[in-house]
N, C-alpha and C. Protein backbone atom coordinates (compact mmCIF):
# COMPACT_ATOMS: atom_id res chain seq x y z
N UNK A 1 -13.66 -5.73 5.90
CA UNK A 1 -12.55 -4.82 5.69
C UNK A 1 -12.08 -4.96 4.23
N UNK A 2 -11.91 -3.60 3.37
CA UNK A 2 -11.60 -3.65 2.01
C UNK A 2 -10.06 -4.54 2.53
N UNK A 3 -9.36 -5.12 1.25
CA UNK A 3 -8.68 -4.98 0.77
C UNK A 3 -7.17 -4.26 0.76
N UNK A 4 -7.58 -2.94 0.79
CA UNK A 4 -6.76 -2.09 0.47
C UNK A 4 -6.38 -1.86 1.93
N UNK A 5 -7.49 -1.86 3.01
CA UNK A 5 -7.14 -1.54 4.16
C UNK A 5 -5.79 -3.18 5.15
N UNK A 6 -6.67 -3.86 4.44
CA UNK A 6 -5.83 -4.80 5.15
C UNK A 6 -4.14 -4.85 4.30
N UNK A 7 -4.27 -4.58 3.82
CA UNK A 7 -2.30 -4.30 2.89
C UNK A 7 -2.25 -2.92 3.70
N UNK A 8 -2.85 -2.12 3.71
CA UNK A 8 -2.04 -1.29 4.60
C UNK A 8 -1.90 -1.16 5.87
N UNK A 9 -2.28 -2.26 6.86
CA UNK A 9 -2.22 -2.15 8.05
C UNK A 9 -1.06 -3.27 8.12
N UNK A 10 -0.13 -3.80 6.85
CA UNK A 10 0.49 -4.95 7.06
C UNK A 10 1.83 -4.08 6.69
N UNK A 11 1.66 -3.16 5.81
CA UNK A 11 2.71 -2.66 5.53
C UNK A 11 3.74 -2.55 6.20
N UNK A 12 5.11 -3.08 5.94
CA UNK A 12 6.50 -2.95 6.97
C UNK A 12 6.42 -3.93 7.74
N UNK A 13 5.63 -5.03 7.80
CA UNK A 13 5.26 -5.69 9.26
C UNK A 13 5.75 -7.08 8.69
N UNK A 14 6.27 -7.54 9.58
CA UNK A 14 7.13 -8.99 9.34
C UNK A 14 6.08 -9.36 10.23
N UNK A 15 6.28 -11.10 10.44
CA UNK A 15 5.23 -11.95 11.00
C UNK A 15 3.78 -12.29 10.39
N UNK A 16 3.72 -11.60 9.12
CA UNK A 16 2.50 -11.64 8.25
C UNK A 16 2.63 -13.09 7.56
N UNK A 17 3.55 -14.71 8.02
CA UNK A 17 3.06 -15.20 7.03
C UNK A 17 1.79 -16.29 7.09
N UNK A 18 1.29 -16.28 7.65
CA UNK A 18 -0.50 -16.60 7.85
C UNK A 18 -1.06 -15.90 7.24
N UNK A 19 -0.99 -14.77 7.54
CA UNK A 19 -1.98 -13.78 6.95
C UNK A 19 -1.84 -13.91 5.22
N UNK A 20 -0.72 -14.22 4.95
CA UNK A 20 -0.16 -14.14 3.58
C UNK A 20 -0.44 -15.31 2.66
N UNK A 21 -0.72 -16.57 3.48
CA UNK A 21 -1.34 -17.50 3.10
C UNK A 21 -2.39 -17.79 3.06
N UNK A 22 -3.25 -17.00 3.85
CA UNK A 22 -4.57 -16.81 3.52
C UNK A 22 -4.98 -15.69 2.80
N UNK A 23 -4.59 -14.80 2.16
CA UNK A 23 -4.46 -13.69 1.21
C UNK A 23 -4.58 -14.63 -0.20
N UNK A 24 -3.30 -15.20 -0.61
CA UNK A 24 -3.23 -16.32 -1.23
C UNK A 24 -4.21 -16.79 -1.60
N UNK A 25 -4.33 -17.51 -0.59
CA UNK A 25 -5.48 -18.59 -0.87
C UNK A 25 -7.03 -18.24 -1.34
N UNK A 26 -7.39 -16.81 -0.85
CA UNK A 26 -8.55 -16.10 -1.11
C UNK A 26 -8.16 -15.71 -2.96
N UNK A 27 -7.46 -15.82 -3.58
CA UNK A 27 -7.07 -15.48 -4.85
C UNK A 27 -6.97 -16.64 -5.46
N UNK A 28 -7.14 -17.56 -4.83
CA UNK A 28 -7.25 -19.44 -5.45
C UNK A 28 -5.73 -19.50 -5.87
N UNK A 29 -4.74 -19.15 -5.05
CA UNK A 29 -3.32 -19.59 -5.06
C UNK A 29 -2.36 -19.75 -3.62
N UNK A 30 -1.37 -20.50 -4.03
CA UNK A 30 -0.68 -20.73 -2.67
C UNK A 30 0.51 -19.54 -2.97
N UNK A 31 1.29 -20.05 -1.71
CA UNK A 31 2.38 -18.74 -1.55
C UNK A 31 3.55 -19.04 -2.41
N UNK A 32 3.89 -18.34 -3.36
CA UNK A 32 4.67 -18.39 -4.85
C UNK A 32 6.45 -19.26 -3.14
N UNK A 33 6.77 -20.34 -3.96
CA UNK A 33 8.49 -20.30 -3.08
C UNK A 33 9.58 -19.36 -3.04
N UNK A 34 9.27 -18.58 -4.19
CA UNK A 34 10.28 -17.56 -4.30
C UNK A 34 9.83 -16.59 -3.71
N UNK A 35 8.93 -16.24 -2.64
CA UNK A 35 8.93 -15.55 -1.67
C UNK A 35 9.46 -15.96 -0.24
N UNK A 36 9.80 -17.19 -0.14
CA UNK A 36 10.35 -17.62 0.75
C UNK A 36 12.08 -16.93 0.95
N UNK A 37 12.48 -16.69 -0.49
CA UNK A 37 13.30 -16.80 -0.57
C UNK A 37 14.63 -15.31 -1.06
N UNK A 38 13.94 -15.00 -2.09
CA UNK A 38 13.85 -13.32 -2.70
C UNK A 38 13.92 -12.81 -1.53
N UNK A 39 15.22 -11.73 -1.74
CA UNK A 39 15.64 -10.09 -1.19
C UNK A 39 14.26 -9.37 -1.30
N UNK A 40 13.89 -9.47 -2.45
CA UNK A 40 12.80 -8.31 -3.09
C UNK A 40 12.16 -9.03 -4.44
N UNK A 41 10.39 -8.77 -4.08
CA UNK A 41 9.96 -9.69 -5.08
C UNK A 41 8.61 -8.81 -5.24
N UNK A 42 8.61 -8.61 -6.46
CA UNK A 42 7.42 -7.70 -6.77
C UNK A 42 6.18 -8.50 -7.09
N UNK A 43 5.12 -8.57 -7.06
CA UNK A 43 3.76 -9.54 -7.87
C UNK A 43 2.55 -8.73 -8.61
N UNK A 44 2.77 -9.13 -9.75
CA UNK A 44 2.23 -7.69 -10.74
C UNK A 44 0.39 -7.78 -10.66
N UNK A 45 -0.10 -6.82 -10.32
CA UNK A 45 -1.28 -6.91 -10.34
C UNK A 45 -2.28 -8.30 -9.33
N UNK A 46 -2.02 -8.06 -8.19
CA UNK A 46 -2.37 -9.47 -7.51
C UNK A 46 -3.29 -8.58 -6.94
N UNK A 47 -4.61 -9.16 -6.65
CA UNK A 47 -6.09 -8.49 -6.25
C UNK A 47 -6.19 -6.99 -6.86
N UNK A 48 -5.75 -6.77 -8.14
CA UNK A 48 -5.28 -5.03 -7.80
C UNK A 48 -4.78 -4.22 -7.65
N UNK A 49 -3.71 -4.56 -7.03
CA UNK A 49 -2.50 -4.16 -6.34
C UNK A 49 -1.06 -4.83 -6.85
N UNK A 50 -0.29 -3.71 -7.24
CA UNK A 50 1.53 -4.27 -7.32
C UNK A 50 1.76 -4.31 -6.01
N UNK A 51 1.99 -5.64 -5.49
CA UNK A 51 2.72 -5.73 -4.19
C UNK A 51 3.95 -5.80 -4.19
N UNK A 52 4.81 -5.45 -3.83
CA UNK A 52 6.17 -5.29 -3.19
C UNK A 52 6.80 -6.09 -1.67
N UNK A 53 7.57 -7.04 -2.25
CA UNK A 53 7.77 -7.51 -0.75
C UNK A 53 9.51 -7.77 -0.55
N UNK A 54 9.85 -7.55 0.70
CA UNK A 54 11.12 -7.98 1.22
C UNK A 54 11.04 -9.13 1.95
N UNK A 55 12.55 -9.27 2.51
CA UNK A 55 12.90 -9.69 3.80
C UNK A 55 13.28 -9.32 4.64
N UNK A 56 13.40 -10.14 5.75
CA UNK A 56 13.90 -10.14 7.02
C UNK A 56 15.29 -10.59 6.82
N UNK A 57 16.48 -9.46 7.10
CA UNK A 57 17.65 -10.83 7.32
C UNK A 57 17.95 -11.92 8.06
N UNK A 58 17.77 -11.58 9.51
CA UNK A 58 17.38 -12.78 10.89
C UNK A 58 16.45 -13.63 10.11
N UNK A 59 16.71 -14.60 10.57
CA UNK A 59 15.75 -16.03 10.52
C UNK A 59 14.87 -15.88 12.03
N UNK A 60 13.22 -16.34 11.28
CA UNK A 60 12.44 -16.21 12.26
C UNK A 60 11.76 -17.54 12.42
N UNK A 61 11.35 -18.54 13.53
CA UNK A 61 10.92 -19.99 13.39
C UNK A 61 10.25 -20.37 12.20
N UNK A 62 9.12 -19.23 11.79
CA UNK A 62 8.51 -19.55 10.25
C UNK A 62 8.88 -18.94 9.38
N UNK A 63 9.37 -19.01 8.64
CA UNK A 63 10.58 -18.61 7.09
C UNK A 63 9.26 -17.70 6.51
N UNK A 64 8.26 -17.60 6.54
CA UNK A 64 6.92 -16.61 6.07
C UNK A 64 6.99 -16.00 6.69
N UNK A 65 7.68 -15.59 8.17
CA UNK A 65 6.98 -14.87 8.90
C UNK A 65 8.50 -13.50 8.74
N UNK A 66 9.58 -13.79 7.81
CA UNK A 66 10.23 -13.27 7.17
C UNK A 66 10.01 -12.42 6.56
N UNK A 67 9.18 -12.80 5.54
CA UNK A 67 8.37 -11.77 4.40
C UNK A 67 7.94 -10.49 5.08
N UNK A 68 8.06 -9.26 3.98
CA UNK A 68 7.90 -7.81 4.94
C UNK A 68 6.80 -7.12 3.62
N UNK A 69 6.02 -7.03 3.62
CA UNK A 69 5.43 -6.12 2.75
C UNK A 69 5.64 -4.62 2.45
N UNK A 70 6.27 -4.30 1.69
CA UNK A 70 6.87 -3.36 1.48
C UNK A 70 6.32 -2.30 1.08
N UNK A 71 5.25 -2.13 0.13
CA UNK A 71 4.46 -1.23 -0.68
C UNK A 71 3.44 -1.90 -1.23
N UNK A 72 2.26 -1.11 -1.32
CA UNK A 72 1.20 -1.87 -2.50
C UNK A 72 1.16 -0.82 -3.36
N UNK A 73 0.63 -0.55 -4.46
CA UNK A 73 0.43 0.20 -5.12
C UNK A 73 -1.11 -0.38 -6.13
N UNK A 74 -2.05 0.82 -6.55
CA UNK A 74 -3.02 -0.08 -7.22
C UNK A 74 -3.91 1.08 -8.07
N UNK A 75 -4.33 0.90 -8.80
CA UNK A 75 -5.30 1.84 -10.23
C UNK A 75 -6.28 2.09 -9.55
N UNK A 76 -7.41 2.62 -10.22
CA UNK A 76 -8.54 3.11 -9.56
C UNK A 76 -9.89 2.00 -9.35
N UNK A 77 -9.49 0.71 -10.22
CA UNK A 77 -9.99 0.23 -9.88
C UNK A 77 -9.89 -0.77 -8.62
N UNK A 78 -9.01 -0.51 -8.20
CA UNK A 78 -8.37 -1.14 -6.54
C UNK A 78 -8.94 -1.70 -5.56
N UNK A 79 -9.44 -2.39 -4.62
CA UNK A 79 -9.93 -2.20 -3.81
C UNK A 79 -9.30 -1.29 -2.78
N UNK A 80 -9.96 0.04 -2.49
CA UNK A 80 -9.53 0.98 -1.94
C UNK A 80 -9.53 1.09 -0.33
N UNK A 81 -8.66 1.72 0.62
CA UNK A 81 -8.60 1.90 2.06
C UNK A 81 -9.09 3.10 2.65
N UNK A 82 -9.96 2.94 3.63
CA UNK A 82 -10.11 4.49 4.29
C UNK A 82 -11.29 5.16 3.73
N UNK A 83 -11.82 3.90 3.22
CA UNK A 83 -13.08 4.22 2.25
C UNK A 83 -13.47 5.66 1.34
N UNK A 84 -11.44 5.49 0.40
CA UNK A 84 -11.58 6.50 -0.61
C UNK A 84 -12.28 6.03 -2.02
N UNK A 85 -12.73 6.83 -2.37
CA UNK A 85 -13.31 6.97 -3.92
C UNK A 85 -12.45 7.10 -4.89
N UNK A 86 -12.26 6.00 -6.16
CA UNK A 86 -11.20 6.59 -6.41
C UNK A 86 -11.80 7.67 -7.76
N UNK A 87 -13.10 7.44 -7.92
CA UNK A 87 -13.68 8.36 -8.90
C UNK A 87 -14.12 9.82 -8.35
N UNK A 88 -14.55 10.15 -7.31
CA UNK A 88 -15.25 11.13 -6.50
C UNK A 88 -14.15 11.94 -5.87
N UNK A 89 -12.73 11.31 -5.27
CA UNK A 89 -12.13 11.77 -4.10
C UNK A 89 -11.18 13.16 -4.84
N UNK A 90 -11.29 14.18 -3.96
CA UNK A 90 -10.72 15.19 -4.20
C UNK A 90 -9.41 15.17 -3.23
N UNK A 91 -8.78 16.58 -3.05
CA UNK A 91 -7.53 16.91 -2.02
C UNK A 91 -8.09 16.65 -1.00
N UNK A 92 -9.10 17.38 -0.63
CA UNK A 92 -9.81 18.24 0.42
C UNK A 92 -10.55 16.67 1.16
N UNK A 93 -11.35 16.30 0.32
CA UNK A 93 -12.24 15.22 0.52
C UNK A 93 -10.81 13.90 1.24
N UNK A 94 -10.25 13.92 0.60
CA UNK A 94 -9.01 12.83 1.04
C UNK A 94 -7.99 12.96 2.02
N UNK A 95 -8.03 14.59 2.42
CA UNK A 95 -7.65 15.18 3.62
C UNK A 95 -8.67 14.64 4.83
N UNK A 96 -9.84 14.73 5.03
CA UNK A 96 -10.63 14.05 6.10
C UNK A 96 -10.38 12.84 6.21
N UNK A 97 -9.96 12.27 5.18
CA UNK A 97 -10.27 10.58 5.56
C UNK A 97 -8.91 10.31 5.66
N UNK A 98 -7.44 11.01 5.53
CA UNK A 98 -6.38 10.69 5.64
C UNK A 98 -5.69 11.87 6.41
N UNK A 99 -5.31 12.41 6.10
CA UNK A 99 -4.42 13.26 6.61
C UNK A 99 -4.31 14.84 6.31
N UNK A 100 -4.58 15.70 7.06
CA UNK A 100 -3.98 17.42 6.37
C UNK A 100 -2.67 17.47 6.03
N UNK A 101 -1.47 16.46 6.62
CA UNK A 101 -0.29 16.61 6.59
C UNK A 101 0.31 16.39 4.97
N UNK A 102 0.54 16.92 4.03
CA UNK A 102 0.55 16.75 3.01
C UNK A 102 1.81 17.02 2.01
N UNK A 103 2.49 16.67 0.93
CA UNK A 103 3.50 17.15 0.00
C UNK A 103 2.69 16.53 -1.40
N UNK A 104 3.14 17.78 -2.32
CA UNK A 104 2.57 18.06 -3.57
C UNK A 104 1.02 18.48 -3.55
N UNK A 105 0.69 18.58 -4.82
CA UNK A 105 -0.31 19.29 -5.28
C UNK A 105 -0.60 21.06 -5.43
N UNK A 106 0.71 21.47 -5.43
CA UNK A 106 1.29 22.86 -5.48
C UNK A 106 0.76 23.59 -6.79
N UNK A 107 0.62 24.73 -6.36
CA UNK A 107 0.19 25.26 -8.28
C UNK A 107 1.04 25.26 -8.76
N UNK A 108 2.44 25.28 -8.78
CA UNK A 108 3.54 24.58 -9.56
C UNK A 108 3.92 23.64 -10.15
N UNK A 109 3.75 22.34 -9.38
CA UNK A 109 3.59 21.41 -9.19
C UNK A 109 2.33 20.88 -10.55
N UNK A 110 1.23 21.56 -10.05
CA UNK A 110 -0.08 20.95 -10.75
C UNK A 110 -0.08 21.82 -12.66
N UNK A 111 0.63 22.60 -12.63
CA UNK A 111 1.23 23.09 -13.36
C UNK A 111 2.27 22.40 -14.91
N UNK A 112 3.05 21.69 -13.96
CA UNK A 112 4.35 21.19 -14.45
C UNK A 112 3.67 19.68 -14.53
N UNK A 113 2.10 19.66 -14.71
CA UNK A 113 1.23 18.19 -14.86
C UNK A 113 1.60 17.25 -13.82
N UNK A 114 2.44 17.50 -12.33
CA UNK A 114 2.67 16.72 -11.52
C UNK A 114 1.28 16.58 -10.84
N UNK A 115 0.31 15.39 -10.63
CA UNK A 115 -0.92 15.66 -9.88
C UNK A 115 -0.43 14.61 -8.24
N UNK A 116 0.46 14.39 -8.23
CA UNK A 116 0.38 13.26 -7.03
C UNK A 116 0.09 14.29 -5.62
N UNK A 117 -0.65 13.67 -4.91
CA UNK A 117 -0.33 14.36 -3.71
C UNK A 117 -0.34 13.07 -2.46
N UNK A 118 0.82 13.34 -1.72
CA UNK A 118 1.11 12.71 -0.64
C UNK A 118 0.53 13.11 0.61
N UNK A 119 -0.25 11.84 1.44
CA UNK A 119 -0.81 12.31 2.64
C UNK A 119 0.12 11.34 3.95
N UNK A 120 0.64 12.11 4.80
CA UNK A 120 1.49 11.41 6.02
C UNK A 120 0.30 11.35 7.19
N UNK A 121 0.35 9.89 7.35
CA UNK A 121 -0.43 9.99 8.16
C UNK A 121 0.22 9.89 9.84
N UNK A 122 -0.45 9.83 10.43
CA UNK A 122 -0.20 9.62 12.13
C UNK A 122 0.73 8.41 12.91
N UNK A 123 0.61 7.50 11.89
CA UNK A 123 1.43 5.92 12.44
C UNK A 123 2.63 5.98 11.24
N UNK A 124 2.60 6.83 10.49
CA UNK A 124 3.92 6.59 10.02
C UNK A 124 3.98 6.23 7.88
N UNK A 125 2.33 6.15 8.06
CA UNK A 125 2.01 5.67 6.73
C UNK A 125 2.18 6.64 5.56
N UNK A 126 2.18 6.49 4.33
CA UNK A 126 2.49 7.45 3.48
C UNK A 126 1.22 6.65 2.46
N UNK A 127 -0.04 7.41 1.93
CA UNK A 127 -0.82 7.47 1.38
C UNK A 127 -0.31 8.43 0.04
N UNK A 128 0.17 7.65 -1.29
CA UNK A 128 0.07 8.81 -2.70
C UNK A 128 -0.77 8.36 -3.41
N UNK A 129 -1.24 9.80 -3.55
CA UNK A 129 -2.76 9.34 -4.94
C UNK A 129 -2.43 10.14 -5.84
N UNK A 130 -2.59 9.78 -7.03
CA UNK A 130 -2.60 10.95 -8.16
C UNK A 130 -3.90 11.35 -9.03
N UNK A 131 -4.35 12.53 -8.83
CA UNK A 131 -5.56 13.01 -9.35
C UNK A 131 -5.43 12.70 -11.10
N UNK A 132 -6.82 12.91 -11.23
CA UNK A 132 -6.78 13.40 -12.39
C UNK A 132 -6.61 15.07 -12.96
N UNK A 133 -6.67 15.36 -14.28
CA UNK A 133 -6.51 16.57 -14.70
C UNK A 133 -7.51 17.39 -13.51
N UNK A 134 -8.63 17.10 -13.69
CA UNK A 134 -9.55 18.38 -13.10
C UNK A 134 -9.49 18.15 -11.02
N UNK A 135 -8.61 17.41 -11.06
CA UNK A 135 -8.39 17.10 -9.68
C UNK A 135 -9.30 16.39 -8.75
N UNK A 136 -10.34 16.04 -9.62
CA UNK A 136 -11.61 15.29 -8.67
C UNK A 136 -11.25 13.54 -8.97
N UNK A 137 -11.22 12.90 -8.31
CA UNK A 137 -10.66 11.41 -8.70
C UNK A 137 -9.50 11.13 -8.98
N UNK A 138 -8.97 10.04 -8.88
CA UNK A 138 -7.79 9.46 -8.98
C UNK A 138 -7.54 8.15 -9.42
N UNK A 139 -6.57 8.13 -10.53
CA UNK A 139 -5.90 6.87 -10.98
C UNK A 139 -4.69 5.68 -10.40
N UNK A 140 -3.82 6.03 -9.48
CA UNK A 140 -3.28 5.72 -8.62
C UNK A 140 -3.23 5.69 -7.37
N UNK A 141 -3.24 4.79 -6.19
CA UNK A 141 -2.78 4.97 -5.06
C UNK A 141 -1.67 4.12 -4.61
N UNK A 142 -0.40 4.68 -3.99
CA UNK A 142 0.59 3.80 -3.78
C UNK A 142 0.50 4.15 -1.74
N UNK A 143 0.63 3.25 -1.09
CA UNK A 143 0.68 3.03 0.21
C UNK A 143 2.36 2.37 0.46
N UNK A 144 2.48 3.34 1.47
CA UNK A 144 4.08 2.72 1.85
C UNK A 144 3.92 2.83 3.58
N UNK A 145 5.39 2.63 4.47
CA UNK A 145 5.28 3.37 5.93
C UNK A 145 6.58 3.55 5.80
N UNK A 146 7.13 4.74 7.04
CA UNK A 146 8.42 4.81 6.88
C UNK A 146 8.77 4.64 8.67
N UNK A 147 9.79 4.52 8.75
CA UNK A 147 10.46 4.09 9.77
C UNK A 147 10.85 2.44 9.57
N UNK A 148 10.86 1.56 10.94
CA UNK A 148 11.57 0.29 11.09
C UNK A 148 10.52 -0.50 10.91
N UNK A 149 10.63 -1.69 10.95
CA UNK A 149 9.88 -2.91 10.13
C UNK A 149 9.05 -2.99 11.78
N UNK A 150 8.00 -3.28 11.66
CA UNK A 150 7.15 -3.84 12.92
C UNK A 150 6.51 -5.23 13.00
N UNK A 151 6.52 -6.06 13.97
CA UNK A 151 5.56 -7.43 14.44
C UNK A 151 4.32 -7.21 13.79
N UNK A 152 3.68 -8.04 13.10
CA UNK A 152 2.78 -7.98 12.84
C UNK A 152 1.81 -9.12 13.22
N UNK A 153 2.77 -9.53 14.05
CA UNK A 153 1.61 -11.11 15.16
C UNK A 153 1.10 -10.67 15.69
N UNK A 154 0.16 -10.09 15.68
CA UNK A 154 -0.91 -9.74 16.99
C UNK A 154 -1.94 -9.42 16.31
């Protein structure tokens, strides 16, 4: 499993801190303390990815299992989810592998040099990529979810 897929199946999900220590540890580092501890703690470029993380306010038996992953965000050279391209992938092409449900990429929009287009997916996830000029490939993908924080022990 890329990478990219496993940050986004964690996204919003408290109970990740195993998983988070072995993330870690696959990067030849342990879990920074000030994630123990931090409201909100960003980590610049870690595998690829700007990770974004919260908390939990409740205390949970493991103080890791606190930690909420909030967003990843990552360049094209990323390890990517959903087995997108980030050189090849078009609207259309990134519509099959994500979602038809979509905001931006408007001829207005693409116009006014906005290229992001947002794909909503089915569980709640929010997939943004931003093309390039000719719209084939992409330099960004930011992964979020919206709604309430979910278990991620299982």
């Amino acid at each position: 499993m890329a990478l990219g897929d496993e940050l986004y199946q964690r996204i919003n999900c408290y109970g990740i801190g195993s998983w988070l220590e072995s993330l870690f540890a696959r990067a030849g580092h342990s879990l920074p303390p000030a994630m123990r501890h931090a409201d909100e703690l960003r980590m610049d470029r870690f595998m690829g990815f700007l990770l974004t993380f919260g908390r939990l306010p409740e205390s949970l038996p493991d103080p890791r299992d606190q930690i909420i992953l909030l967003r990843a965000e990552g360049d094209g050279a990323a390890p990517m989810p959903f087995g997108l391209n980030a050189q090849f992938e078009t609207v259309e092409s990134a519509k099959h592998k994500l979602s038809n449900n979509i905001a931006g990429g408007s001829v207005s929009e693409l116009q006014a040099g906005d290229r992001r287009v947002s794909f909503f997916l089915n569980d709640g996830g929010v997939v943004e990529l931003r093309f390039a000029e000719t719209m084939q490939g992409f330099d960004r993908i930011l992964m979020a979810r919206l709604g309430d924080f979910r278990d991620g022990r299982s």
